[in-house]
Protein backbone atom coordinates (compact mmCIF):
# COMPACT_ATOMS: atom_id res chain seq x y z
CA UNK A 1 171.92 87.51 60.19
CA UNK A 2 169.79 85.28 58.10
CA UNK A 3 169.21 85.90 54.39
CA UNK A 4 166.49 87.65 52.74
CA UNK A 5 163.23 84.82 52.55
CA UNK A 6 160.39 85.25 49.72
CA UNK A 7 157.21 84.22 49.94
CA UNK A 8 155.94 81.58 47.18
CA UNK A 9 152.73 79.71 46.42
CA UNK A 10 152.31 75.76 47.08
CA UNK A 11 149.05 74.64 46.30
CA UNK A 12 146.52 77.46 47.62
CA UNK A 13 149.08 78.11 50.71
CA UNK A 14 151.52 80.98 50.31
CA UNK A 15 154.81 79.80 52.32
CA UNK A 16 157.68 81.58 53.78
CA UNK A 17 160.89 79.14 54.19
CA UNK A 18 162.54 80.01 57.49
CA UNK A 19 166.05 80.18 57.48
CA UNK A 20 168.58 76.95 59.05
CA UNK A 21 170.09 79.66 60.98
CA UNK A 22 167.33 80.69 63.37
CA UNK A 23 167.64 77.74 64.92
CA UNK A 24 163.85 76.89 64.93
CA UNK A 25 162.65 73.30 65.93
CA UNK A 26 160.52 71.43 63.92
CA UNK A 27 156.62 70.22 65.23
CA UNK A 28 156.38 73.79 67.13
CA UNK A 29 153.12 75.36 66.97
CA UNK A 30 153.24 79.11 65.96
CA UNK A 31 150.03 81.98 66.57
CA UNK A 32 150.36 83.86 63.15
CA UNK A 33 149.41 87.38 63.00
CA UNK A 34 149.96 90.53 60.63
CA UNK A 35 150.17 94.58 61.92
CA UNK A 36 149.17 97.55 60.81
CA UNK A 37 152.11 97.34 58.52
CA UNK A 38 151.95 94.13 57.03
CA UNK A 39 154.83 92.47 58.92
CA UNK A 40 153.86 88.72 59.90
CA UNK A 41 154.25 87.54 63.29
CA UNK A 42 154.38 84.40 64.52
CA UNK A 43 154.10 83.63 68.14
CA UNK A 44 155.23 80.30 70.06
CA UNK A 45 151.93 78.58 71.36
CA UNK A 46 153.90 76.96 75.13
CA UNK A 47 153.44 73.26 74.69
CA UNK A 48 151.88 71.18 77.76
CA UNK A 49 155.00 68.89 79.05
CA UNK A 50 154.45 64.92 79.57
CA UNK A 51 153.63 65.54 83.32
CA UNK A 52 151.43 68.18 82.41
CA UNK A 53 149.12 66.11 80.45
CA UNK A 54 149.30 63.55 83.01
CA UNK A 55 148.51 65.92 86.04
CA UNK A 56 145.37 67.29 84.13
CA UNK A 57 143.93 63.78 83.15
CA UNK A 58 144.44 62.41 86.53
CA UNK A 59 142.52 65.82 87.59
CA UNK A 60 139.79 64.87 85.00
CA UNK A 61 139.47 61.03 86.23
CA UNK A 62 138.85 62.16 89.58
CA UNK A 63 135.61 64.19 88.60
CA UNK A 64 134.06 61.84 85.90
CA UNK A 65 132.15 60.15 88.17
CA UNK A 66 130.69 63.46 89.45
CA UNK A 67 130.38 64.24 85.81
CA UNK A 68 128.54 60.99 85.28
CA UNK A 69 126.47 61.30 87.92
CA UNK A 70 125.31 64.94 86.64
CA UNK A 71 124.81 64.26 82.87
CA UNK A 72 121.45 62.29 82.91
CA UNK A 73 119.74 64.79 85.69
């Protein structure tokens, strides 16, 4: 189990140092949150994958000229 953590101010941003042994990567986005009881949460925001971008811009080309079409009427 991983150590106690304390929070601690840098600049105007209080910070909470998450432990080596959780394993966590690094450029993940996290939803924070805080309960009732003051316990912070921080949820995973799902990343889009490679293909995933690609599939939705390729979706997007196919309408711009719709979208071009529409935007002066």
């Amino acid at each position: 189990m991983p150590k106690t953590v304390k929070t601690r101010k840098v600049a105007k941003t209080t910070v909470i140092t998450v432990p080596s042994e959780l394993n966590v990567p690094t450029d993940i986005q996290f939803e924070p949150s805080i309960n009732e009881h003051g316990d912070i949460i921080f949820k995973r925001i799902d990343q889009l994958k490679p293909k995933e971008v690609t599939n939705i811009t390729e979706f997007v080309d196919q309408f711009k000229p719709v979208l071009e079409y529409l935007k002066d009427r």
